[in-house]
PDB file of N, CA and C in Angstrom:
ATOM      1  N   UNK A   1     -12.977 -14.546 -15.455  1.00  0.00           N
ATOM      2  CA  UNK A   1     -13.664 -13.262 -15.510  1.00  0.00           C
ATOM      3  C   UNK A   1     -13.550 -12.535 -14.169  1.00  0.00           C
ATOM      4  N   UNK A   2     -13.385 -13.927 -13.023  1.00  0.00           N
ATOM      5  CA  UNK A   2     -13.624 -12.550 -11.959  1.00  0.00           C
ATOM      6  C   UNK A   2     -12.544 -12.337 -11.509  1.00  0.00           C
ATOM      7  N   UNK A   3     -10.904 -12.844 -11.975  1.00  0.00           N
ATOM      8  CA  UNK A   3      -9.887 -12.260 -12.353  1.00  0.00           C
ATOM      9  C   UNK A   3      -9.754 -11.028 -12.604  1.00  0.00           C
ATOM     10  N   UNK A   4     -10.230 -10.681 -13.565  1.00  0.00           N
ATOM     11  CA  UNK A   4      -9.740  -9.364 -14.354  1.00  0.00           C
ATOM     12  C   UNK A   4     -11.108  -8.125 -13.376  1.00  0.00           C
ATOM     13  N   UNK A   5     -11.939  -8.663 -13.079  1.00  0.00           N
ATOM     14  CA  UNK A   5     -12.963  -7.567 -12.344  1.00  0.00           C
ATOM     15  C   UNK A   5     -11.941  -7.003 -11.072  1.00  0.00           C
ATOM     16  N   UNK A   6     -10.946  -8.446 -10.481  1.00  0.00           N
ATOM     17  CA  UNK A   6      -9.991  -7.956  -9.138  1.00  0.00           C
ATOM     18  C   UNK A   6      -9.146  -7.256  -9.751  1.00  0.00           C
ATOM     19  N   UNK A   7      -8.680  -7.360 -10.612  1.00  0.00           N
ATOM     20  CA  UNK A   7      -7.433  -6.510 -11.364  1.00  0.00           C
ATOM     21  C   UNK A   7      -7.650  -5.107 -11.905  1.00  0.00           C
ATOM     22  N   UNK A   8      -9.188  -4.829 -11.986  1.00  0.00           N
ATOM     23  CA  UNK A   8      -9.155  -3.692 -12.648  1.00  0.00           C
ATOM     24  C   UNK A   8      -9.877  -2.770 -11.002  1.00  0.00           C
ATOM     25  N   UNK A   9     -10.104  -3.501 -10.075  1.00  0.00           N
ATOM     26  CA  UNK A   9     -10.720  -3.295  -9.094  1.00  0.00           C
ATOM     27  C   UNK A   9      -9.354  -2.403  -8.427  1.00  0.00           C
ATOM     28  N   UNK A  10      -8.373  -3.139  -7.852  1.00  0.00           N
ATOM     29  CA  UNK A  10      -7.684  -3.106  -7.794  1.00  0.00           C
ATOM     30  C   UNK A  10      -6.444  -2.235  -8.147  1.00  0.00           C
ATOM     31  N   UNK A  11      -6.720  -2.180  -9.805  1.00  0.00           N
ATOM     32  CA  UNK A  11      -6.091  -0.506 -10.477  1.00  0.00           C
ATOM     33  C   UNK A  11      -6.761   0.701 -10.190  1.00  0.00           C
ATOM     34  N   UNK A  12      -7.767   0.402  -9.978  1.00  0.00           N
ATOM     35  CA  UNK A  12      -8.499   1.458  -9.707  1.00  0.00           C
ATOM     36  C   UNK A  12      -8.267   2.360  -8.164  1.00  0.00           C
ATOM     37  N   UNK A  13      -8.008   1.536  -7.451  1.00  0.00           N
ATOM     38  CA  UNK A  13      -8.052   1.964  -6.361  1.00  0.00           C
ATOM     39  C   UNK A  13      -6.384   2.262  -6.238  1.00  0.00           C
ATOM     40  N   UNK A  14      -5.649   1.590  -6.666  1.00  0.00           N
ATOM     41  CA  UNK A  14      -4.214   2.507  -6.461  1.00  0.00           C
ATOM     42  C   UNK A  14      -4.211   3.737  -7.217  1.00  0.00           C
ATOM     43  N   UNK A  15      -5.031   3.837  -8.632  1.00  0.00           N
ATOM     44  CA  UNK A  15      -5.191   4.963  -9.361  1.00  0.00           C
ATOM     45  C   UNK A  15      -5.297   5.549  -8.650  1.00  0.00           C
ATOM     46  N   UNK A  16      -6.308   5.744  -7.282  1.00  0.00           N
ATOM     47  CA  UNK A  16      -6.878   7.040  -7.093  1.00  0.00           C
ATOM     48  C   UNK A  16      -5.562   7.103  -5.783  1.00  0.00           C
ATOM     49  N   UNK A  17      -5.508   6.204  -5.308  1.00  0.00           N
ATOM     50  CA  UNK A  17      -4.350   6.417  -4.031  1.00  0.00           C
ATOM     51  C   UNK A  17      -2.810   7.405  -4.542  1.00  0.00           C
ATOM     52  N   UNK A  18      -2.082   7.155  -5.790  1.00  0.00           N
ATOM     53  CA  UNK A  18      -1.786   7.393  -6.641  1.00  0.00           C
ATOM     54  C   UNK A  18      -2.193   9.458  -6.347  1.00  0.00           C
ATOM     55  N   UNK A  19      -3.688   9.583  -6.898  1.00  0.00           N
ATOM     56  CA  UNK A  19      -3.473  10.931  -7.471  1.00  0.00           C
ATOM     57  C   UNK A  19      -3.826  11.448  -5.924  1.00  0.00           C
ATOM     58  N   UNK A  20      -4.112  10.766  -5.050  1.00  0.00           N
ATOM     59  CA  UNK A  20      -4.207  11.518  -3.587  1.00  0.00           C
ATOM     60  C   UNK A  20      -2.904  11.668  -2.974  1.00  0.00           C
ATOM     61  N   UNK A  21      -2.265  11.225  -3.878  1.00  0.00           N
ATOM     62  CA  UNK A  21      -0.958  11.461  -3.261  1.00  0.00           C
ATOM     63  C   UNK A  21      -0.411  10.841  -1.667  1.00  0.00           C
ATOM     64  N   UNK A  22      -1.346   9.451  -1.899  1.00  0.00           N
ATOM     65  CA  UNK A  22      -1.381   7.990  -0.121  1.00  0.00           C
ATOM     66  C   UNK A  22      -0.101   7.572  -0.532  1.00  0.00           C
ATOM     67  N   UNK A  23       0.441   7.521  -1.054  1.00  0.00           N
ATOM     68  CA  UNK A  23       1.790   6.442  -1.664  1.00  0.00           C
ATOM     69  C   UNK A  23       2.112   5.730  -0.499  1.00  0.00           C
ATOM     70  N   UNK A  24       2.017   6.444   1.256  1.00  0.00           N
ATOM     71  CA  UNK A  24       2.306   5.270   2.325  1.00  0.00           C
ATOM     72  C   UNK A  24       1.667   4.335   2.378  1.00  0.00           C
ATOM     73  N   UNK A  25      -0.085   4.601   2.190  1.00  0.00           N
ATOM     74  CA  UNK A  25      -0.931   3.651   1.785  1.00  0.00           C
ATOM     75  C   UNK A  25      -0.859   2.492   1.403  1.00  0.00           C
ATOM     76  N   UNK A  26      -0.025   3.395  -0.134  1.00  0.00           N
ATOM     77  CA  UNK A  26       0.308   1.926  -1.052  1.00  0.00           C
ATOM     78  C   UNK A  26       1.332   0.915  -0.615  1.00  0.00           C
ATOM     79  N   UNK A  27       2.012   1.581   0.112  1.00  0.00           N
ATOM     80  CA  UNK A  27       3.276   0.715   0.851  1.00  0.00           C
ATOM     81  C   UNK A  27       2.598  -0.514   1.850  1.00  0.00           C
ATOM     82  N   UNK A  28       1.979  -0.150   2.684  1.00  0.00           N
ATOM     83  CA  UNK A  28       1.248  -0.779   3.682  1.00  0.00           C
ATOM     84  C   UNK A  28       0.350  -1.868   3.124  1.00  0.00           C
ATOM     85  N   UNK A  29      -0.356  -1.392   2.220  1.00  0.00           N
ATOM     86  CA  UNK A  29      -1.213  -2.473   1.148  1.00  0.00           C
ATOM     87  C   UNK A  29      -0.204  -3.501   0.636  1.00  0.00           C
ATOM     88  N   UNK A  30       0.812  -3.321  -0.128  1.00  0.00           N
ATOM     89  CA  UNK A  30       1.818  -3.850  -0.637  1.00  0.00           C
ATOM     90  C   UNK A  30       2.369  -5.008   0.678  1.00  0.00           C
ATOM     91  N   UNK A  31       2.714  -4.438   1.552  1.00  0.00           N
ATOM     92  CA  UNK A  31       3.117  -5.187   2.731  1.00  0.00           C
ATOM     93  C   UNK A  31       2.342  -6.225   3.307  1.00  0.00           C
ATOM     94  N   UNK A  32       1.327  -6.065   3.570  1.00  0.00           N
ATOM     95  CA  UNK A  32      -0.075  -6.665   3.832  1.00  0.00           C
ATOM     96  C   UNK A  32      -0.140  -7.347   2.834  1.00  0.00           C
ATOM     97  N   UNK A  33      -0.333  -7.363   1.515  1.00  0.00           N
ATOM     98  CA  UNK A  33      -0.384  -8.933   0.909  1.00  0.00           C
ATOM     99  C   UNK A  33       0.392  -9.210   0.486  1.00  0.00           C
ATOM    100  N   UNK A  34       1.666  -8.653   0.534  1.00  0.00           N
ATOM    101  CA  UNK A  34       2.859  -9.666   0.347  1.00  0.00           C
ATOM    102  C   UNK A  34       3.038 -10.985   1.508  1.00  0.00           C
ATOM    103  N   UNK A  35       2.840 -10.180   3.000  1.00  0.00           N
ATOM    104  CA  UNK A  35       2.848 -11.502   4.096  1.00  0.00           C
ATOM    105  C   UNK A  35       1.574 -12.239   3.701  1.00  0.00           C
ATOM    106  N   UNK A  36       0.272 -11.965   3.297  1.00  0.00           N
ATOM    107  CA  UNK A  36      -0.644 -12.873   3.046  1.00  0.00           C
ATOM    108  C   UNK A  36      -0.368 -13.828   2.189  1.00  0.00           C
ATOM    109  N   UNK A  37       0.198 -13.596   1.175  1.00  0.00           N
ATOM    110  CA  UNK A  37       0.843 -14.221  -0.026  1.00  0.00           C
ATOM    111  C   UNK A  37       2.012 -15.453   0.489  1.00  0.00           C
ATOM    112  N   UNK A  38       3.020 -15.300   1.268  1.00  0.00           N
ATOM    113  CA  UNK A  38       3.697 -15.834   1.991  1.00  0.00           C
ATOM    114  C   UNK A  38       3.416 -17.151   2.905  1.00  0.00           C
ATOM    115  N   UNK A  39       2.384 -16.382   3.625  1.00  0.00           N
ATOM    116  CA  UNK A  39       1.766 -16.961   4.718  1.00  0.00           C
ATOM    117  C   UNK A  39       0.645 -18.227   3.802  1.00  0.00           C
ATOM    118  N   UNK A  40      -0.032 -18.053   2.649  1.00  0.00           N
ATOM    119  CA  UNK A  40      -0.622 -19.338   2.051  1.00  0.00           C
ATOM    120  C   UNK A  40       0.197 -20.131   1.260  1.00  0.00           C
ATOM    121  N   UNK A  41       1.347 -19.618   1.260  1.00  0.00           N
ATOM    122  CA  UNK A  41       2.295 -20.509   0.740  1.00  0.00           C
ATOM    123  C   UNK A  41       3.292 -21.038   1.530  1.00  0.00           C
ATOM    124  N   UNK A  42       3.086 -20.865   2.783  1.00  0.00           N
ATOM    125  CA  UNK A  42       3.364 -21.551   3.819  1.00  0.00           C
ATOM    126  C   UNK A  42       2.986 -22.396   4.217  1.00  0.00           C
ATOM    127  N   UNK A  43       1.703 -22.132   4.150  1.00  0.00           N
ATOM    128  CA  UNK A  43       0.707 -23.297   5.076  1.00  0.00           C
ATOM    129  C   UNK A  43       0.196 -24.363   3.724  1.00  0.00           C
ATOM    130  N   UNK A  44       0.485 -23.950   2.644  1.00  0.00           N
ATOM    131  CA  UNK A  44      -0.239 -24.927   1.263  1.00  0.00           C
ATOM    132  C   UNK A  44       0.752 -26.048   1.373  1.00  0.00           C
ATOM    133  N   UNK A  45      -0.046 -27.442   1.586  1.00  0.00           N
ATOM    134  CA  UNK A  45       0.284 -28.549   1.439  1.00  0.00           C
ATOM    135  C   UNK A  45       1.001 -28.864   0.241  1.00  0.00           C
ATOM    136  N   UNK A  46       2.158 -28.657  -0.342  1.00  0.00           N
ATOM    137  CA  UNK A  46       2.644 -28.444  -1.768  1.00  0.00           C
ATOM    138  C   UNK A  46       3.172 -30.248  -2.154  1.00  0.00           C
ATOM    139  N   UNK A  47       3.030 -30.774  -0.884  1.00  0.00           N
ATOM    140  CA  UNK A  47       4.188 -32.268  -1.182  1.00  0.00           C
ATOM    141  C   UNK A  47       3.289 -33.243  -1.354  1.00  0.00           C
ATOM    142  N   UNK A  48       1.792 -33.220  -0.915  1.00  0.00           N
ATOM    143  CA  UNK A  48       1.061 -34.100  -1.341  1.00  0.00           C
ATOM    144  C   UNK A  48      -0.002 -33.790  -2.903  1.00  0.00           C
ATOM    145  N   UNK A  49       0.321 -33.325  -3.568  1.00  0.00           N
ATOM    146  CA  UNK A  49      -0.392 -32.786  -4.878  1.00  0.00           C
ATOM    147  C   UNK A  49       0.339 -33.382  -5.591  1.00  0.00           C
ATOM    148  N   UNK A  50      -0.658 -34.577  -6.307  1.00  0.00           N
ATOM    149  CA  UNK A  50      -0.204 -35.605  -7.540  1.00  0.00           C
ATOM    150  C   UNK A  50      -0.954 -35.019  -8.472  1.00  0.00           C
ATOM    151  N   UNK A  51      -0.272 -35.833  -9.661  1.00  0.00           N
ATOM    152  CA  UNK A  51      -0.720 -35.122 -10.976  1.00  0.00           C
ATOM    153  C   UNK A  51      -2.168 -35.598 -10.977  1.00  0.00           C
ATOM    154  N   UNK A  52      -3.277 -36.533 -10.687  1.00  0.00           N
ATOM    155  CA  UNK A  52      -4.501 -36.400 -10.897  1.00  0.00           C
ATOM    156  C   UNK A  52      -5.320 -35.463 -10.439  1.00  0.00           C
ATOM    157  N   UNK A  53      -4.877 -34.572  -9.054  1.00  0.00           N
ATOM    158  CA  UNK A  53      -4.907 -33.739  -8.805  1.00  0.00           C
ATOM    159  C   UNK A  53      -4.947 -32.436  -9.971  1.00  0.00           C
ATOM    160  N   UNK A  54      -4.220 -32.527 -10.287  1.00  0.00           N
ATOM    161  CA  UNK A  54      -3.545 -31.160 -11.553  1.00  0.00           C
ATOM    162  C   UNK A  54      -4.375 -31.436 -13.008  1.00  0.00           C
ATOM    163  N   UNK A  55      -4.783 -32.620 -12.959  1.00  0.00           N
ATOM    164  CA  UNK A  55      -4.812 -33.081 -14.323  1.00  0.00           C
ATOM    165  C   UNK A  55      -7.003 -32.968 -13.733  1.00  0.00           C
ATOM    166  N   UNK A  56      -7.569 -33.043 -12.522  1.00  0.00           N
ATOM    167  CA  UNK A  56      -8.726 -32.618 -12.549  1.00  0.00           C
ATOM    168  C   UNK A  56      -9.448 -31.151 -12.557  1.00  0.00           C
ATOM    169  N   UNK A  57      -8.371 -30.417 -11.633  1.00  0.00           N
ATOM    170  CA  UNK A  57      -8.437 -28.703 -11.714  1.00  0.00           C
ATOM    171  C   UNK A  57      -8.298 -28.216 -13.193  1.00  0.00           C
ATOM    172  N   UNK A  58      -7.804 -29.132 -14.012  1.00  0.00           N
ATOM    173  CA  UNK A  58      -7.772 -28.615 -15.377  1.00  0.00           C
ATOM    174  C   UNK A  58      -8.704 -28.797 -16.255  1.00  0.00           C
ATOM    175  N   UNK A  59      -9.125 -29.442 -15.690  1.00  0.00           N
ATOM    176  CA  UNK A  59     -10.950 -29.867 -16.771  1.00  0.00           C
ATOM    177  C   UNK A  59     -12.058 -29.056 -16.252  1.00  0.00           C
ATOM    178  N   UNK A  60     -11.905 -28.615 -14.873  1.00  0.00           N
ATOM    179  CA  UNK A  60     -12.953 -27.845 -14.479  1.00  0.00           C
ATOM    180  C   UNK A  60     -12.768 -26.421 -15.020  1.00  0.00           C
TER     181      UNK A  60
END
């Protein structure tokens, strides 16, 4: 649920960036969490995650 509250949060606010006509805005935003995005998938421990791991995040 609080998925879709970021997603519509989120549309919303490029909507309006969008009709203000920021489009650099949007570039800069875009940029900014693309390296954030990067950067936790950098640092995420990916080689020690066994399947009991995977198999408990899935019951919760």
């Amino acid at each position: 649920m609080s998925a879709l509250i970021w997603l519509v949060g989120v549309a919303i606010v490029i909507g309006v960036l969008i009709a203000m006509h920021q489009i650099a805005v949007i570039y800069l935003l875009a940029t900014v969490a693309l390296v954030v995005l990067l950067l936790i998938v950098a640092f995420s421990d990916l080689e020690n995650i066994d399947r009991q791991d995977l198999a408990g995040s899935e019951a919760d």
